[in-house]
Protein backbone atom coordinates (compact mmCIF):
# COMPACT_ATOMS: atom_id res chain seq x y z
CA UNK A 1 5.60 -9.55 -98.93
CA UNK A 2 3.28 -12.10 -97.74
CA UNK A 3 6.13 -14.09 -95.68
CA UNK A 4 6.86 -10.84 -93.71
CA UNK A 5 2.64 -10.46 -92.83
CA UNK A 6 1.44 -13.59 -92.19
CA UNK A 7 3.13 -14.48 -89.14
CA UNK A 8 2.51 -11.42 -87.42
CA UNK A 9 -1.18 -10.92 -88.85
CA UNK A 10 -1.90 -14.79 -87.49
CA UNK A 11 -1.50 -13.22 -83.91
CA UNK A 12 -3.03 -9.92 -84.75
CA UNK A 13 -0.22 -7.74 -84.99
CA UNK A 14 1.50 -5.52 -88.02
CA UNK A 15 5.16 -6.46 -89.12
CA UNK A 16 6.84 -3.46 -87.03
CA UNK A 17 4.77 -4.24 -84.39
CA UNK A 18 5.80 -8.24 -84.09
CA UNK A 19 9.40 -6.86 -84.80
CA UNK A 20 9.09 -4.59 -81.67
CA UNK A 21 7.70 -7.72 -79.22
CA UNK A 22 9.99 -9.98 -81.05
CA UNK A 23 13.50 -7.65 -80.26
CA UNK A 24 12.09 -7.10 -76.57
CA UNK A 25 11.34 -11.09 -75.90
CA UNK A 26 14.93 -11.38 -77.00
CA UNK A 27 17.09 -8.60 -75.35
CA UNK A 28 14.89 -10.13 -72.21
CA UNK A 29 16.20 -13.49 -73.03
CA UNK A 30 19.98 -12.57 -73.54
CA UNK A 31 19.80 -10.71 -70.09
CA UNK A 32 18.33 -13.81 -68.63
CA UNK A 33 20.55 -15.99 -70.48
CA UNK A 34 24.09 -13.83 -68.78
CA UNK A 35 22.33 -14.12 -65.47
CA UNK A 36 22.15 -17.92 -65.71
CA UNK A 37 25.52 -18.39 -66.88
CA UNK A 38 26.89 -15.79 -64.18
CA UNK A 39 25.06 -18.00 -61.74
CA UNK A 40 26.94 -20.87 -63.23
CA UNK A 41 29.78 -19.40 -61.79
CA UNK A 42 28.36 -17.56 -58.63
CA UNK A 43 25.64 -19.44 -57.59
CA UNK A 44 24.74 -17.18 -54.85
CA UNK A 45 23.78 -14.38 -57.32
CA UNK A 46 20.84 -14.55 -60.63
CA UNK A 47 18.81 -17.61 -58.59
CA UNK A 48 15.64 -16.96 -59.84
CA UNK A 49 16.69 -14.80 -63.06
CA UNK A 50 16.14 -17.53 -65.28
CA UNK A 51 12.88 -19.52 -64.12
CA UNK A 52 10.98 -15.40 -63.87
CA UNK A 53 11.99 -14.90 -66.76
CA UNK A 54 10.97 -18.24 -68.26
CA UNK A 55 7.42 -17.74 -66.53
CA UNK A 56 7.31 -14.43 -67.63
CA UNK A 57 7.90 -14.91 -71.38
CA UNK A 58 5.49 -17.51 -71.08
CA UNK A 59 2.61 -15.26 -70.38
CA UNK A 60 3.41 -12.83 -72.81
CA UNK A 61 4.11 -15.32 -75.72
CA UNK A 62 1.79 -18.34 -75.03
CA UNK A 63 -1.20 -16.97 -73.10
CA UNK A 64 -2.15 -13.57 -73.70
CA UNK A 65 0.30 -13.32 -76.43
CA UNK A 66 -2.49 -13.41 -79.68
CA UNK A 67 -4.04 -9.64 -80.17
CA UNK A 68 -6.86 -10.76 -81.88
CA UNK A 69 -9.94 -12.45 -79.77
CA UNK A 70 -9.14 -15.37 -78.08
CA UNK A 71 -11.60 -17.61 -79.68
CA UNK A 72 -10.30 -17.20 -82.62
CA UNK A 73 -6.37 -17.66 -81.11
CA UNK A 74 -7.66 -21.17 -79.77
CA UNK A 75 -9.77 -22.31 -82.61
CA UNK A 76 -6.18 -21.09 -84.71
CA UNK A 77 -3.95 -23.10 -81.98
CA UNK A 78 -6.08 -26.18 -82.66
CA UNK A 79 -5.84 -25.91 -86.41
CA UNK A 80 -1.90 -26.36 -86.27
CA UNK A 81 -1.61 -28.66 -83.53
């Protein structure tokens, strides 16, 4: 049990709830991914789909992305780096 917590409990969230975050960041990513390869093809249409999304992601995952106090998410970042 303690590969499925410890993950999600090192950004201060249960298992169902990293699940949950985890499936949205993804459908988000494979709607973002069909945009950019549809502008592949058109590239009049998706121009920005990809880089929002991108940015947006970002924010979510990297900086408010720990649920736990952010002292704690830094002085945690710094341990692994």
């Amino acid at each position: 049990m303690k590969a499925f917590k410890e993950h999600p409990n090192s950004v201060g969230e249960t298992y169902f709830q990293h699940m949950a975050t985890s499936f949205g960041f993804g459908a988000r990513m494979l709607v973002a991914g069909t945009g950019c390869l549809l502008h592949g093809i058109f590239p009049f249409i998706c121009t920005s789909t990809g880089s929002q999304t991108i940015t947006t992601l970002h924010g979510k995952m990297v900086t408010h992305r720990d649920k736990r106090n952010c002292e704690d998410a830094v002085r945690d970042w710094a341990r692994e780096s």
